[in-house]
N, C-alpha and C. Protein backbone atom coordinates (compact mmCIF):
# COMPACT_ATOMS: atom_id res chain seq x y z
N UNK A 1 111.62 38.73 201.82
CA UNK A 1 112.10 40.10 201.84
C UNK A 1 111.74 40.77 200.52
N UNK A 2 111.46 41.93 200.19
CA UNK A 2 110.89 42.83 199.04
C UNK A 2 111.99 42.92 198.61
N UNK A 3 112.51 43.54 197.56
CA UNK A 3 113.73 44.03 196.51
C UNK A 3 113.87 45.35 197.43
N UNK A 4 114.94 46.01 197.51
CA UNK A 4 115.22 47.11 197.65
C UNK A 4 115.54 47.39 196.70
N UNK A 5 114.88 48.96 196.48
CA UNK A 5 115.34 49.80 195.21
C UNK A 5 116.38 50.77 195.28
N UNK A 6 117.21 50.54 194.23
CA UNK A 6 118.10 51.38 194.08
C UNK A 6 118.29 52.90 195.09
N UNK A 7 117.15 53.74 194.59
CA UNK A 7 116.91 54.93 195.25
C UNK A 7 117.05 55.05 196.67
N UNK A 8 116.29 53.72 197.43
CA UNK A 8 115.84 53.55 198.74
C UNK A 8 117.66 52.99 198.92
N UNK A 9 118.04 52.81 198.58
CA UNK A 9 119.45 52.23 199.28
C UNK A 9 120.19 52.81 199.29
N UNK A 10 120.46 53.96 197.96
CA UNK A 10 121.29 55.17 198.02
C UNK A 10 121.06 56.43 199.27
N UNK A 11 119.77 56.55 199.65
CA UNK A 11 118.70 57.14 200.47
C UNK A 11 119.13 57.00 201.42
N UNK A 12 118.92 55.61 202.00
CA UNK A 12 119.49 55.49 203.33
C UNK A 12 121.10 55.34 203.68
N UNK A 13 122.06 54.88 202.74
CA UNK A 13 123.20 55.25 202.27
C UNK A 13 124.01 56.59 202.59
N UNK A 14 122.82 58.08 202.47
CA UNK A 14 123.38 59.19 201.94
C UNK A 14 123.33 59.27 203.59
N UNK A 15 122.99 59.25 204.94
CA UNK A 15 123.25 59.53 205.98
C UNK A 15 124.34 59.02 206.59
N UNK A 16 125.08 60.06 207.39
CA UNK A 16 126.57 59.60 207.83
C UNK A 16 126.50 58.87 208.92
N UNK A 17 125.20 59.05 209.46
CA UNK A 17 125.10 58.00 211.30
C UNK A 17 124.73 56.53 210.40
N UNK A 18 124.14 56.64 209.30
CA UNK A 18 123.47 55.02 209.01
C UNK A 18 124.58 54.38 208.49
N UNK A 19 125.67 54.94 207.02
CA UNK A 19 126.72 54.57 207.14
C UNK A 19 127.47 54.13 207.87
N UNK A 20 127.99 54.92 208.98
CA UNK A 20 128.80 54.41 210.01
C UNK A 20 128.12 52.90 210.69
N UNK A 21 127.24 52.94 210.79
CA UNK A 21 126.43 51.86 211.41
C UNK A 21 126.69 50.67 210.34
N UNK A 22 126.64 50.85 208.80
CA UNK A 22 126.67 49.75 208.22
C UNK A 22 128.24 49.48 208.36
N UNK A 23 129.19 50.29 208.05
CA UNK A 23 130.33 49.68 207.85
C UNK A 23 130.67 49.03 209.91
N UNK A 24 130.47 49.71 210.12
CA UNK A 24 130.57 48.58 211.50
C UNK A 24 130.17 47.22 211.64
N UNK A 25 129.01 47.12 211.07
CA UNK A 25 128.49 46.09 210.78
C UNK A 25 129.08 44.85 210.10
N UNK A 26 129.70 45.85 208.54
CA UNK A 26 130.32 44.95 207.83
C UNK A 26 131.83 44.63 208.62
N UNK A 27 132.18 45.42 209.46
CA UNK A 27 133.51 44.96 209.80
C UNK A 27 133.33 43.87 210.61
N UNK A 28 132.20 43.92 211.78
CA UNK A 28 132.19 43.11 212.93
C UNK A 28 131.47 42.45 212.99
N UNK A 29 129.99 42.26 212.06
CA UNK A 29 129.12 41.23 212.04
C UNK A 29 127.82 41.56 212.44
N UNK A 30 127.69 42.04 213.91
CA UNK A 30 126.45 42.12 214.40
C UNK A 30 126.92 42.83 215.70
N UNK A 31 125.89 43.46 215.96
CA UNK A 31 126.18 44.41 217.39
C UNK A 31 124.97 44.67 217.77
N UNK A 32 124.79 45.07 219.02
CA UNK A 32 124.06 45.71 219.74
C UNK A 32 124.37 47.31 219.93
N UNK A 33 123.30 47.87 220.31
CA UNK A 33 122.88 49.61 220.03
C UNK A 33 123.47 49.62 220.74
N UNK A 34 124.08 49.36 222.57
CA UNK A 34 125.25 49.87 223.44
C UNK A 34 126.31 49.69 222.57
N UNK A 35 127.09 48.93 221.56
CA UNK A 35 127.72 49.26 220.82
C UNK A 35 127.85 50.07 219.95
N UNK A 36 127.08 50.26 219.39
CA UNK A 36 126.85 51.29 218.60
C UNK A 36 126.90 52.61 219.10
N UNK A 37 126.52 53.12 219.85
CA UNK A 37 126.28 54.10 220.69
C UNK A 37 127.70 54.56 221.55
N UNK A 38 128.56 53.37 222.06
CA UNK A 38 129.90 53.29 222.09
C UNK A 38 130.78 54.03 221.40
N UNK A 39 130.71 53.38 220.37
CA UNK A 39 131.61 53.60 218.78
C UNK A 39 131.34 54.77 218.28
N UNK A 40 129.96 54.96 218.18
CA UNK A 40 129.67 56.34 217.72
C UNK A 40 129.85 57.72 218.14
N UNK A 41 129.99 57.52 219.77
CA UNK A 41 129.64 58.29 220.78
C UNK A 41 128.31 59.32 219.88
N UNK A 42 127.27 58.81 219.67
CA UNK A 42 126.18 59.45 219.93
C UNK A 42 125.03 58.95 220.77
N UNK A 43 123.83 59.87 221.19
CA UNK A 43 122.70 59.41 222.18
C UNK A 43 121.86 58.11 221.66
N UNK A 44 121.89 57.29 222.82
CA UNK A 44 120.98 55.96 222.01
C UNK A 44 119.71 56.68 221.69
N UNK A 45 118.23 56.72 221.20
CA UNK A 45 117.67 57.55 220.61
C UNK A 45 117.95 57.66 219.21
N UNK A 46 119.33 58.74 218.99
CA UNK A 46 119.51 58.77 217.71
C UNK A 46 119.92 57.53 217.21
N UNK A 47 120.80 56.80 217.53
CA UNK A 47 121.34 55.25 216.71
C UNK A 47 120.03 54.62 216.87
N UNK A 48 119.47 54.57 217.86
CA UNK A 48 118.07 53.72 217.52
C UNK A 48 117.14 54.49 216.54
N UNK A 49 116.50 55.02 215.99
CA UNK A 49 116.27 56.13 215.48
C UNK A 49 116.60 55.57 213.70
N UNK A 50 118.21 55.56 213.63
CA UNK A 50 118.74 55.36 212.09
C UNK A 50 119.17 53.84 212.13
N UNK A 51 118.83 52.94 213.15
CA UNK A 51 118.75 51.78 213.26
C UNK A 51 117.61 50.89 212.77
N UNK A 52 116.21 51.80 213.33
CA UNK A 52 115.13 51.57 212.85
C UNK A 52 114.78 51.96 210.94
N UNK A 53 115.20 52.77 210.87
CA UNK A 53 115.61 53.25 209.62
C UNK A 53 116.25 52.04 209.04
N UNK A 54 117.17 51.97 209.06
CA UNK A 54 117.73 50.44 208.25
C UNK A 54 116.97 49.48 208.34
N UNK A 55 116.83 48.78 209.09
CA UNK A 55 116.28 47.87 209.39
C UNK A 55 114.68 48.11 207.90
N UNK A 56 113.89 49.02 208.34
CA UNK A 56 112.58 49.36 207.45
C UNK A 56 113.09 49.67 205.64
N UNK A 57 113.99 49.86 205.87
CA UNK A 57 114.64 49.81 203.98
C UNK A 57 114.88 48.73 203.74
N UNK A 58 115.07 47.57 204.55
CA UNK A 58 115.81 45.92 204.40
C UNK A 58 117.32 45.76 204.85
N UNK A 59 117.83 47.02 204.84
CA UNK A 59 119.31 46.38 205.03
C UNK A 59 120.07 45.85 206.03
N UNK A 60 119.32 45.85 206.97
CA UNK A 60 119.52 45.16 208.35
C UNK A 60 118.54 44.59 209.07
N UNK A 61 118.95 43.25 209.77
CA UNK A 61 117.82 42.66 210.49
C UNK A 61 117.85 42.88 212.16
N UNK A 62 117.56 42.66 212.94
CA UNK A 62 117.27 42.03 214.22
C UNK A 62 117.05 41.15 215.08
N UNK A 63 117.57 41.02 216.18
CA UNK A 63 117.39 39.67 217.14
C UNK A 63 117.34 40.30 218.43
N UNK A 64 116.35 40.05 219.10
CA UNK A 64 116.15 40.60 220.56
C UNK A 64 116.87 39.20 221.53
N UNK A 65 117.36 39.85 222.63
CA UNK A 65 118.00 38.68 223.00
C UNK A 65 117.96 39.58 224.58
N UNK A 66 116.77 38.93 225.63
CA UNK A 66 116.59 39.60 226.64
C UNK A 66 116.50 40.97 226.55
N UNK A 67 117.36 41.91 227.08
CA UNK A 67 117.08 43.10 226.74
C UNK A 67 117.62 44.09 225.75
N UNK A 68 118.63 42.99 225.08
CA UNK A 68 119.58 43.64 223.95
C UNK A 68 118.87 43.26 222.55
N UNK A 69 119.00 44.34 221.63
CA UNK A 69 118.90 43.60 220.25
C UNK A 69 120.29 43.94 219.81
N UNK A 70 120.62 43.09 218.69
CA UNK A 70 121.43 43.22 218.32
C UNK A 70 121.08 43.12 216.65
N UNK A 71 122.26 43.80 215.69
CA UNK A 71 121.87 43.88 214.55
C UNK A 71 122.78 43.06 213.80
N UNK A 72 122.57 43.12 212.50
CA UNK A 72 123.02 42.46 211.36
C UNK A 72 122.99 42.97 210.25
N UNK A 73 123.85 42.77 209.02
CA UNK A 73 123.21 42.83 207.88
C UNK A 73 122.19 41.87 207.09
N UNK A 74 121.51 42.17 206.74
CA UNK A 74 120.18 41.32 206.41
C UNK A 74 120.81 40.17 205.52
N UNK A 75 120.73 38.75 206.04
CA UNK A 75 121.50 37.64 205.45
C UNK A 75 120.24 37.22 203.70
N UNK A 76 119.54 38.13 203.11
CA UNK A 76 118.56 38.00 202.19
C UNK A 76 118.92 38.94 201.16
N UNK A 77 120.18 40.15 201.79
CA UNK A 77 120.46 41.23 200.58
C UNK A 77 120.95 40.61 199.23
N UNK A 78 120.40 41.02 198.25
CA UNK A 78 120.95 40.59 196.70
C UNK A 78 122.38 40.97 196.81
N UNK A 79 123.18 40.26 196.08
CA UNK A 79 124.31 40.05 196.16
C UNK A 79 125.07 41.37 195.71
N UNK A 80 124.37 42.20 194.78
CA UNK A 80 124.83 43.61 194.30
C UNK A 80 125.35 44.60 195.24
N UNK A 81 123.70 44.38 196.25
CA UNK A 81 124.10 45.16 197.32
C UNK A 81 124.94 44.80 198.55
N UNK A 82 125.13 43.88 198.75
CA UNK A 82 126.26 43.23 199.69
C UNK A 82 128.15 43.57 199.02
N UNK A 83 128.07 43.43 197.78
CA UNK A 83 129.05 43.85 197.17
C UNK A 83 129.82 44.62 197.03
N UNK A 84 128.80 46.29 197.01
CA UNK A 84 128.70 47.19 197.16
C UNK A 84 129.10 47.80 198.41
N UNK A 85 128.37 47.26 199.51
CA UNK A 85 129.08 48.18 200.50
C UNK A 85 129.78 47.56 200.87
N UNK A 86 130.51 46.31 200.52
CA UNK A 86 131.76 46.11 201.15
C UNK A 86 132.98 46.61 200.30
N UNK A 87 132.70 46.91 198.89
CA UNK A 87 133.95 47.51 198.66
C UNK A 87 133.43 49.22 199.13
N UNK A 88 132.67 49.89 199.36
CA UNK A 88 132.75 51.21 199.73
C UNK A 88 133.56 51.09 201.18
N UNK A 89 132.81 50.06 201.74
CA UNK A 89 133.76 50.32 203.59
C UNK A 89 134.82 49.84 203.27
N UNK A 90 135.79 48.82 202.52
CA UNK A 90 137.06 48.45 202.53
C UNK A 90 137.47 50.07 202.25
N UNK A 91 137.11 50.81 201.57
CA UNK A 91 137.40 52.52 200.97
C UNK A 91 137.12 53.14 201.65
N UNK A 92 136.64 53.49 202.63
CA UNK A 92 136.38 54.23 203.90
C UNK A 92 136.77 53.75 205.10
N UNK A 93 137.16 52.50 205.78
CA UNK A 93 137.61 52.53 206.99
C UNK A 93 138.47 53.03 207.45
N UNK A 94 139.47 53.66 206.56
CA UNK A 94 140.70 53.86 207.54
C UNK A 94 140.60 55.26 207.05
N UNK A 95 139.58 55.87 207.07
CA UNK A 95 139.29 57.55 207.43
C UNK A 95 138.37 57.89 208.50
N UNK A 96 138.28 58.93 208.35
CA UNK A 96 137.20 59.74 209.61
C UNK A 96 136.25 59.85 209.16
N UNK A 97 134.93 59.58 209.84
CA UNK A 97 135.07 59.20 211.21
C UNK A 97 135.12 57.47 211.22
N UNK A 98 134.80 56.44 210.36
CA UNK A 98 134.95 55.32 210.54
C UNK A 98 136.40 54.46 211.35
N UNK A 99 137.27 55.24 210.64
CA UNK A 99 138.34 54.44 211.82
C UNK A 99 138.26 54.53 213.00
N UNK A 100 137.78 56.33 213.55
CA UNK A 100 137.78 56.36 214.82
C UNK A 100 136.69 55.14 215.54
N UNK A 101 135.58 55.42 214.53
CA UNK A 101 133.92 54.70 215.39
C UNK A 101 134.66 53.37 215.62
N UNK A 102 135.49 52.33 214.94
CA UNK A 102 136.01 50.91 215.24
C UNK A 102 137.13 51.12 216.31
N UNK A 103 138.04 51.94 216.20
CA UNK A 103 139.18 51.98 217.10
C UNK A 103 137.76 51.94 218.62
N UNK A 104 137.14 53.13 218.54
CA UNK A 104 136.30 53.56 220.46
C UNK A 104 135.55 51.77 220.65
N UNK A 105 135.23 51.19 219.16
CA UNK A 105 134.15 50.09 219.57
C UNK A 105 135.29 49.24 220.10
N UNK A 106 136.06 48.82 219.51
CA UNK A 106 137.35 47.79 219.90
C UNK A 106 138.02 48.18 221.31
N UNK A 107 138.34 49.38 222.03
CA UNK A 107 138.38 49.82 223.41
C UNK A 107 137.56 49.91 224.11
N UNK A 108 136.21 49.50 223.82
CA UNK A 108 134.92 49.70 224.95
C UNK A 108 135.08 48.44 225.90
N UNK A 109 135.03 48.79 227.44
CA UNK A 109 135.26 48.36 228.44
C UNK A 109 133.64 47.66 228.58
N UNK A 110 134.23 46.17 229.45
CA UNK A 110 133.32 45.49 229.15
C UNK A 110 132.51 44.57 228.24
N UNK A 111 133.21 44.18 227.62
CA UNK A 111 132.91 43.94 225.59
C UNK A 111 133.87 42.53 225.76
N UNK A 112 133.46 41.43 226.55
CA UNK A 112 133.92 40.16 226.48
C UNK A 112 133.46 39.52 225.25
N UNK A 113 134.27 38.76 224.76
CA UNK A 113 133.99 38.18 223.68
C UNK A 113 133.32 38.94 222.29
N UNK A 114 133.71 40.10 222.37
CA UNK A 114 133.27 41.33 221.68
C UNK A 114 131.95 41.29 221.49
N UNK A 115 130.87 40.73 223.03
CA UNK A 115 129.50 41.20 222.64
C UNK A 115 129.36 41.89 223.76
N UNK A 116 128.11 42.50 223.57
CA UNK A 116 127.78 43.89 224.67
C UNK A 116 127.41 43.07 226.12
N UNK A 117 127.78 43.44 226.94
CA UNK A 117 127.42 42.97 228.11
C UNK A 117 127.00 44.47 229.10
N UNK A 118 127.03 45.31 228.41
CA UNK A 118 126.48 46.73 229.90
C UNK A 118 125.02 46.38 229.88
C-alpha cells in the first residue's frame, strides 16, 4: 500500500457522504453498499461513487463476494490514521446525521447476522 498523504486524507475526509461511510465502518467493521445505501438513505450510484473514492485514496479495501462487495477499513492504514478517525467518530456518533445513518443501518430488515442479504 503507498503512504497516504496528509492532504489526500483530509480531502477525502472533508466530504459528508465519505465520512458517514467511514464512521460506519469504524462502528461495524465491514459492510456492503445495500448497507450503506440503507443507512444513508442515499442512491446506490452515489455511495458507490464515494466508495470508489475511498477505496482509490487507501482508506478502504474490498472483497467481492458473489454479487456483493463489501467494505472495510484498509487493515495496512498507519496507525496515525486509524487513530484518528476513531477518536473523531467516538466525537461524532451520537450527532446528526451519524446517529441517525447507524440507528436506519441497525433497523434494516433483512440484515441476519448483520450482513446484507437483499
Amino acid at each position: 500500500m503507498t503512504a497516504i498523504a496528509p492532504a489526500q486524507l483530509f480531502k477525502s475526509l472533508s466530504d459528508e457522504t465519505r465520512l458517514r461511510c467511514l464512521a460506519l465502518l469504524l462502528q461495524h467493521g465491514e459492510l456492503c453498499v445495500c448497507e450503506f445505501t440503507h443507512a444513508l438513505d442515499l442512491p446506490q450510484p452515489k455511495i458507490s461513487h464515494h466508495l470508489a473514492n475511498l477505496r482509490k485514496s487507501g482508506l478502504v479495501s474490498d472483497t467481492k463476494n458473489g454479487l456483493w462487495i463489501y467494505y472495510r477499513l484498509h487493515p495496512d492504514l498507519p496507525a496515525w490514521i486509524t487513530e484518528m478517525m476513531i477518536l473523531s467518530v467516538n466525537n461524532i456518533k451520537h450527532t446528526a446525521p451519524f446517529y441517525d445513518d447507524d440507528v436506519r443501518l441497525q433497523q434494516m430488515p433483512d440484515r441476519p447476522a448483520n450482513l446484507c442479504s437483499a
